[in-house]
Protein backbone atom coordinates (compact mmCIF):
# COMPACT_ATOMS: atom_id res chain seq x y z
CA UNK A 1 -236.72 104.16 110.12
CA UNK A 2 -235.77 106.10 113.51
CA UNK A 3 -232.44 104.39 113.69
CA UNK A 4 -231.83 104.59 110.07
CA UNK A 5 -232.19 108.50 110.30
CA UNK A 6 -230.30 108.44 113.94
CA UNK A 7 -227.02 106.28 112.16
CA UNK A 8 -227.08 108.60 108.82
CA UNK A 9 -223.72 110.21 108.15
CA UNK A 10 -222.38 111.72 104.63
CA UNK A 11 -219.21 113.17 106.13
CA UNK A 12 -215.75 111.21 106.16
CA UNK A 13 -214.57 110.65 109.57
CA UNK A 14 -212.10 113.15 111.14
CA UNK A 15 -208.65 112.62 110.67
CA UNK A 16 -205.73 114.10 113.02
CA UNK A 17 -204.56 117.03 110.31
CA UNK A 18 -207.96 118.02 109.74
CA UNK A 19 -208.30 118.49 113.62
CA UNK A 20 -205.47 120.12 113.95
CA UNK A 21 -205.55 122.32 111.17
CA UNK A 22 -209.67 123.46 112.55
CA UNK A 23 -207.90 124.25 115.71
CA UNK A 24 -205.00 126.37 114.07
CA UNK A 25 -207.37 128.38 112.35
CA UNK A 26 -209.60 128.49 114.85
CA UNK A 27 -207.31 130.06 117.30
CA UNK A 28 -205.37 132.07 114.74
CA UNK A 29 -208.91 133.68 114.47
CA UNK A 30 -209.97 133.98 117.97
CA UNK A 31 -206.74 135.83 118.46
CA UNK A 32 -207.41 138.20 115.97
CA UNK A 33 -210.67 138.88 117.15
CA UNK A 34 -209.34 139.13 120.45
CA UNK A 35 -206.78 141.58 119.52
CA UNK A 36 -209.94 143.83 117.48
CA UNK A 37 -212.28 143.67 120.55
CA UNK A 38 -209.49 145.01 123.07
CA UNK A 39 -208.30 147.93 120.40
CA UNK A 40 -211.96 149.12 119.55
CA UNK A 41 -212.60 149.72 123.39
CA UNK A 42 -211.80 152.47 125.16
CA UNK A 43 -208.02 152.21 127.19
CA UNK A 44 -208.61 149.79 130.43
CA UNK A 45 -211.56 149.50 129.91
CA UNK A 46 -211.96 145.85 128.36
CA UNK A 47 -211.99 142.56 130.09
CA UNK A 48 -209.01 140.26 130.16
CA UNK A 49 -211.48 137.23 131.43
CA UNK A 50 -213.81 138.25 127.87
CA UNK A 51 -210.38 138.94 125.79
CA UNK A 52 -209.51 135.19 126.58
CA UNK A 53 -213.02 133.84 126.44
CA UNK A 54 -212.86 135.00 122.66
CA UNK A 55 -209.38 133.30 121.80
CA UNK A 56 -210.66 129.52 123.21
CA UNK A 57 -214.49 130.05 121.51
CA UNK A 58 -213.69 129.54 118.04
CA UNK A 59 -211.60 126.29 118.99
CA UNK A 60 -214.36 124.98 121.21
CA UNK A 61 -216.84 125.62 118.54
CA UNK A 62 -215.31 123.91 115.45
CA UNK A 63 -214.44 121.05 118.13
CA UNK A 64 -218.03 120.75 118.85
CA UNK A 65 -218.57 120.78 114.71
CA UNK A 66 -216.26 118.24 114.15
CA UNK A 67 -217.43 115.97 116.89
CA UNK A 68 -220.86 116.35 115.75
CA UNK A 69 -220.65 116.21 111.71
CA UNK A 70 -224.14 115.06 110.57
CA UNK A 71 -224.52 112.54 113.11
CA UNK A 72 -228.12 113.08 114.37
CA UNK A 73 -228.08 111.34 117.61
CA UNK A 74 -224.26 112.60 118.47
CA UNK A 75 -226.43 116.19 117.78
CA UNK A 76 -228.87 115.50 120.32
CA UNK A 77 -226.44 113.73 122.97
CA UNK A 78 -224.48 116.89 122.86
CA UNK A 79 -227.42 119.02 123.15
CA UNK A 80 -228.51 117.09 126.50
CA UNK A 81 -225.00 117.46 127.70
CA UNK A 82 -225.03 121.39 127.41
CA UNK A 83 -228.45 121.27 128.73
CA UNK A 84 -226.76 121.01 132.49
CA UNK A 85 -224.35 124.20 131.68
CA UNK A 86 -225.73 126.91 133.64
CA UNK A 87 -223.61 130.67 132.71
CA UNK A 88 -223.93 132.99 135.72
CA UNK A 89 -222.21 136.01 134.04
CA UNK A 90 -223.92 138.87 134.14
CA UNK A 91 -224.63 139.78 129.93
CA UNK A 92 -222.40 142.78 128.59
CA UNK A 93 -223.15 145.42 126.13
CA UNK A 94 -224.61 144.58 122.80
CA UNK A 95 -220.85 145.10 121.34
CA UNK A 96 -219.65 142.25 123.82
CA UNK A 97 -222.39 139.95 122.64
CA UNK A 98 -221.54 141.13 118.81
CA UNK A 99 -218.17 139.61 119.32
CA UNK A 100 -219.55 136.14 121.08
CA UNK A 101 -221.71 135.61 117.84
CA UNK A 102 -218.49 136.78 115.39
CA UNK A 103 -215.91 134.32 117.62
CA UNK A 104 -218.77 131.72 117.04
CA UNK A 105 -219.47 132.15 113.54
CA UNK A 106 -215.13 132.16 113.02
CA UNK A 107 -215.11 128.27 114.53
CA UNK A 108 -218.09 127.34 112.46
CA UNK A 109 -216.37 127.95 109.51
CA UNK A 110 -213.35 126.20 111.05
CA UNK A 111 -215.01 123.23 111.82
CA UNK A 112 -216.60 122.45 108.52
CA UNK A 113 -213.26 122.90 106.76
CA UNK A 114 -213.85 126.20 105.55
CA UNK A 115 -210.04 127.45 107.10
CA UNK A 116 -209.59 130.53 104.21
CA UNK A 117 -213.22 131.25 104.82
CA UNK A 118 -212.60 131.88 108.26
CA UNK A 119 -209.80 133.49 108.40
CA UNK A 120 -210.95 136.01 105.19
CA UNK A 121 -214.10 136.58 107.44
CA UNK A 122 -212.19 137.19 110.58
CA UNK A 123 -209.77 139.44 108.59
CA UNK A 124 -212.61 141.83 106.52
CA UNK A 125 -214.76 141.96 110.12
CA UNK A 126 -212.01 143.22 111.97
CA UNK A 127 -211.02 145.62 110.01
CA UNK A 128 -215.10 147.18 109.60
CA UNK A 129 -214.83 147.28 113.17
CA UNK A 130 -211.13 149.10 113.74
CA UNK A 131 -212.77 151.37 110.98
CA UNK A 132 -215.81 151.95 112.30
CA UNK A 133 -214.09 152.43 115.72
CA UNK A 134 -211.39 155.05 114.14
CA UNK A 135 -214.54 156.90 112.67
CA UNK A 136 -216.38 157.00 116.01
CA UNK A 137 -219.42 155.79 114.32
CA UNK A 138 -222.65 155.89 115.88
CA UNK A 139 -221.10 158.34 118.76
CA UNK A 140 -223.34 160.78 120.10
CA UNK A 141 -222.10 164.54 119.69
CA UNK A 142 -223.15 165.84 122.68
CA UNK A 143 -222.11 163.67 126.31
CA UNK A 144 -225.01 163.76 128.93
CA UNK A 145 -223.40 164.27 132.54
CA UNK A 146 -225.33 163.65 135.74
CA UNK A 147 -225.17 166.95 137.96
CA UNK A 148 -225.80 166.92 141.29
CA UNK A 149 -226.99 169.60 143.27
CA UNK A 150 -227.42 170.52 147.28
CA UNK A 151 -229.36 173.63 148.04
CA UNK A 152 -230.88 174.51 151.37
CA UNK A 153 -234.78 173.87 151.89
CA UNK A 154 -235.50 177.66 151.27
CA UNK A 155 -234.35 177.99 147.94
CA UNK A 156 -237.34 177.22 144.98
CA UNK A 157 -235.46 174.30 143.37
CA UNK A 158 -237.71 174.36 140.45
CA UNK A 159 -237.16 177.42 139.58
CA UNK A 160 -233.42 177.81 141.01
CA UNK A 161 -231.11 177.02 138.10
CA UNK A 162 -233.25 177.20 134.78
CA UNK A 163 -231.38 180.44 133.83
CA UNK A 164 -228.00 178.87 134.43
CA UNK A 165 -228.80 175.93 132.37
CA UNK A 166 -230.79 177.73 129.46
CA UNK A 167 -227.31 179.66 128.88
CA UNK A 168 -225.04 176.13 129.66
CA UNK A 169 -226.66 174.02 128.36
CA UNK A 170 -228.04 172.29 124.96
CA UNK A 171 -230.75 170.55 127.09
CA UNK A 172 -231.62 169.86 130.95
CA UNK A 173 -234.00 167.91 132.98
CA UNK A 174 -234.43 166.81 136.51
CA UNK A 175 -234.72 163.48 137.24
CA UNK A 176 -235.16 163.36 141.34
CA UNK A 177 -235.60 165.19 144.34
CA UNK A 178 -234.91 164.07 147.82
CA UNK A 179 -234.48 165.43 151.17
CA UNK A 180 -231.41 165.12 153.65
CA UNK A 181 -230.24 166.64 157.08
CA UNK A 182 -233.83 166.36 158.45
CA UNK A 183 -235.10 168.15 155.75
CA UNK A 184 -232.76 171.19 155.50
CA UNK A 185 -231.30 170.37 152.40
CA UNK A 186 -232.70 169.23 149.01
CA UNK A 187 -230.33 166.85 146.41
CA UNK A 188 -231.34 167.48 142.97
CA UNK A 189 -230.07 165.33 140.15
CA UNK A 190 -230.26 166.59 136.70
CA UNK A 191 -229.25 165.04 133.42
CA UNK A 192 -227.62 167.96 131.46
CA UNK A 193 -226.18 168.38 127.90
CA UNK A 194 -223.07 171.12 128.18
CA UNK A 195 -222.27 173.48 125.10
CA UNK A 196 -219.00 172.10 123.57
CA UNK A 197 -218.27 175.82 123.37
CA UNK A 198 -218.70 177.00 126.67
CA UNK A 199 -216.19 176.40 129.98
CA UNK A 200 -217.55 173.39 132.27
CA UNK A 201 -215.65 175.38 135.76
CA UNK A 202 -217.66 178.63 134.65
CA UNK A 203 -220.63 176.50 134.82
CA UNK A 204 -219.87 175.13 137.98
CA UNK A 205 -219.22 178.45 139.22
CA UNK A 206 -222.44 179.81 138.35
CA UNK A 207 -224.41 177.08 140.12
CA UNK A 208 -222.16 177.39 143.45
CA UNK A 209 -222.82 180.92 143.83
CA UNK A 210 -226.81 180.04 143.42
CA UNK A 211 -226.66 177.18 145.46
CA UNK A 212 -224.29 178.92 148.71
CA UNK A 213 -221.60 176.73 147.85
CA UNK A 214 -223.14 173.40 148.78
CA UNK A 215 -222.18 170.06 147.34
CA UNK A 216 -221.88 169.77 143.42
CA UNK A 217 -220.61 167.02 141.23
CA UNK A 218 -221.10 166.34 137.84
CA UNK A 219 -220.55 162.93 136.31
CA UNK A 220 -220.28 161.30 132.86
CA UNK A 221 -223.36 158.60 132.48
CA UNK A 222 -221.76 155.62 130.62
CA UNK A 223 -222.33 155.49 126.98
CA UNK A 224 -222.99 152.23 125.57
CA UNK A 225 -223.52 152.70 122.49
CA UNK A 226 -221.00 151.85 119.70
């Protein structure tokens, strides 16, 4: 029975059109996709090594399909082979990962035949995402920045800035406190919310003339949310 169910196939064997045709699609797709993920991020900001890891995924994926058709034990021997693989990349943002799965699911469809399938799917995805990117969806309206603060050990840092940041700011809060120049300075970090309405140098401004004109620098913390 166990080598009845390992030797059971349905599916006609592969022939060198439908091959090439899987891998047509499948890159025609991947480039697509590829084209989507570096237009929905931000200028310079994507990855050339991820931008050409999504063009060859959808070809290595139907490959694997094809190989494998409903061949049980080809299944497993494949599964033992990718067993050894070990990925050392560090995992990106949950967008990054979106766009694995959607290069994945393009050169499923590819390798089971499905060619308008996949490319309709590819087409009617990308498109949700260069609209949802043109929308901003999801963005937050207000940007946190990271302000940093040095104030000499005399000056009540709890107390120092609230006024400042109560007429800045939409919301504040410190996050840590530590000591420097054996212990004559203090280095606050805050994570504020600035007013869309109000000037960022008058806010500046405001905290160098409280602080004696020590170090300052405010930061953007990285948004990575789509």
């Amino acid at each position: 029975m166990l080598d009845t169910i390992l030797s059971y196939t349905t599916e006609a064997p592969v022939t060198i059109k439908m091959a090439l045709m899987a891998i047509v699609v499948s890159f025609v797709s991947g480039i697509i996709i590829s084209l989507t993920y570096m237009k929905t991020h931000e200028k310079g900001r994507h990855s050339q090594n991820f931008a050409l890891t999504i063009v060859i995924l959808p070809a290595i994926i139907s490959t694997i399909i094809m190989l494998i058709g409903s061949d049980i034990a080809k299944a497993f021997s494949l599964a033992g082979a990718f067993s050894i693989i070990r990925f050392r990349s560090a995992p990106g943002d949950p967008k990054d990962i979106a766009y694995v799965l959607f290069s994945m699911a393009a050169g499923l469809a590819a390798g089971v035949s499905l060619h308008a399938f996949s490319i309709m799917f590819t087409l009617v995805l990308c498109l949700i995402m260069l609209l949802l990117n043109k929308i901003n969806y999801g963005k937050s309206r207000s940007t946190v920045k990271n302000l940093k603060v040095t104030i000499p050990e005399d000056l009540d840092y709890e107390q120092a800035f609230n006024s400042i940041f109560e007429e800045y700011t939409e919301s504040f809060c410190l996050t840590y406190v530590k000591t420097s120049a054996m212990g004559s300075l203090y280095q606050l970090s805050y994570d504020v919310t600035i007013k869309d309405s109000l000037n960022v140098k008058a806010f500046m401004d405001e905290i160098r003339i409280r602080n004696g004109n020590l170090n300052i620098s405010l930061n953007m913390i990285e948004d990575n949310s789509y």
